[in-house]
Protein backbone atom coordinates (compact mmCIF):
# COMPACT_ATOMS: atom_id res chain seq x y z
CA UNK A 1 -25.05 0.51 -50.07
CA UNK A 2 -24.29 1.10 -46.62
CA UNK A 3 -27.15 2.48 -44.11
CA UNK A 4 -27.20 6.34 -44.19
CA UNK A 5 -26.00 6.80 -40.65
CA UNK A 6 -22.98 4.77 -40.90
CA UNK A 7 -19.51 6.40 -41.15
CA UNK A 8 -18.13 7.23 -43.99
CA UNK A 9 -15.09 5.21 -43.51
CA UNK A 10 -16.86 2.26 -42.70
CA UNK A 11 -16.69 -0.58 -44.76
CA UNK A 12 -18.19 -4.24 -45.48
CA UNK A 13 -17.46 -6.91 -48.44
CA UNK A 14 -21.32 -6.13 -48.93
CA UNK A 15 -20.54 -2.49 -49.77
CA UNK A 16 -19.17 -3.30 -53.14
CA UNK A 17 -22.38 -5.30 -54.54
CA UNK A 18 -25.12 -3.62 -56.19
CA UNK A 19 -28.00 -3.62 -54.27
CA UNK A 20 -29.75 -6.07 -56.72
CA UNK A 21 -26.66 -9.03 -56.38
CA UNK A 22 -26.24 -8.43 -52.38
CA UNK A 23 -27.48 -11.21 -50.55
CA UNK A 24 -30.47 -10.68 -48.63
CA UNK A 25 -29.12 -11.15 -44.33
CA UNK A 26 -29.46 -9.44 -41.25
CA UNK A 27 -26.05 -7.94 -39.79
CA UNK A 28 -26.25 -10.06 -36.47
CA UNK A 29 -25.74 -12.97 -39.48
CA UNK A 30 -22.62 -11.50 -41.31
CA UNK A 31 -19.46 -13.91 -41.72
CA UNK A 32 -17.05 -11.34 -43.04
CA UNK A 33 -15.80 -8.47 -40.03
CA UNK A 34 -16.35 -4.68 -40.68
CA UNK A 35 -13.20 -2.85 -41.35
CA UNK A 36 -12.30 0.55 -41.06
CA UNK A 37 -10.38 2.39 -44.50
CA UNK A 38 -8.67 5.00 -41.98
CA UNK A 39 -7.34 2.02 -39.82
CA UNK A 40 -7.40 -0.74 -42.56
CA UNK A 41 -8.26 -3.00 -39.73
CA UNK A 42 -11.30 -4.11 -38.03
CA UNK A 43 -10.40 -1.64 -35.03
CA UNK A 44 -11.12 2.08 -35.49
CA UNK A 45 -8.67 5.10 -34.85
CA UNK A 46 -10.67 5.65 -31.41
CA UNK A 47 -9.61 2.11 -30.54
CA UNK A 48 -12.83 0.49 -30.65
CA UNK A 49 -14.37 -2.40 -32.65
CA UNK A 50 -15.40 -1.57 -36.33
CA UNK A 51 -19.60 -2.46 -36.76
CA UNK A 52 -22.67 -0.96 -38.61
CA UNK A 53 -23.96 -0.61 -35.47
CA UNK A 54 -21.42 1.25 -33.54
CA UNK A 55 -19.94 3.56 -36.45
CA UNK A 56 -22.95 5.91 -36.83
CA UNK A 57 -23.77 9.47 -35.37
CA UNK A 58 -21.64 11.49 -33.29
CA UNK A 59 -20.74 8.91 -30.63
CA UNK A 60 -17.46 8.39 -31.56
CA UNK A 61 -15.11 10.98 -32.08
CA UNK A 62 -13.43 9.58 -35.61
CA UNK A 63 -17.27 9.54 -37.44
CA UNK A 64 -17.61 11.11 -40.51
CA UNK A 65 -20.69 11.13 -42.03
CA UNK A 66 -21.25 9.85 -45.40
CA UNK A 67 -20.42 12.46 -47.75
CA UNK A 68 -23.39 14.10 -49.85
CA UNK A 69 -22.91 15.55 -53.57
């Protein structure tokens, strides 16, 4: 599950675990890139780097937040 702040259209191999089978390691520590699901790529449409820590709040005009039902 992906922090609550983070862009809806962010996404990690991590995402797709269930939080009791995801390994336990700091982002600084992650192997596999960040990817964005609007760009498919690891760059987002703003042309910036995809990361958990740059793909949250309003500082980039392409965030979405996560969606809420």
């Amino acid at each position: 599950m992906k922090p609550p702040q983070a862009c809806y259209f962010l996404s990690h191999k991590t995402y797709f675990y269930p939080a009791a089978a995801r390994p336990e390691e700091e982002p600084q520590h992650r192997t596999t890139p960040f990817w964005c699901l609007r760009t498919h790529d690891a760059i987002g449409p703003d042309g910036k780097h995809c990361d958990e820590s740059l793909c949250k709040g309003t500082d980039r005009p392409c965030y979405e937040p996560e969606i809420q039902l």
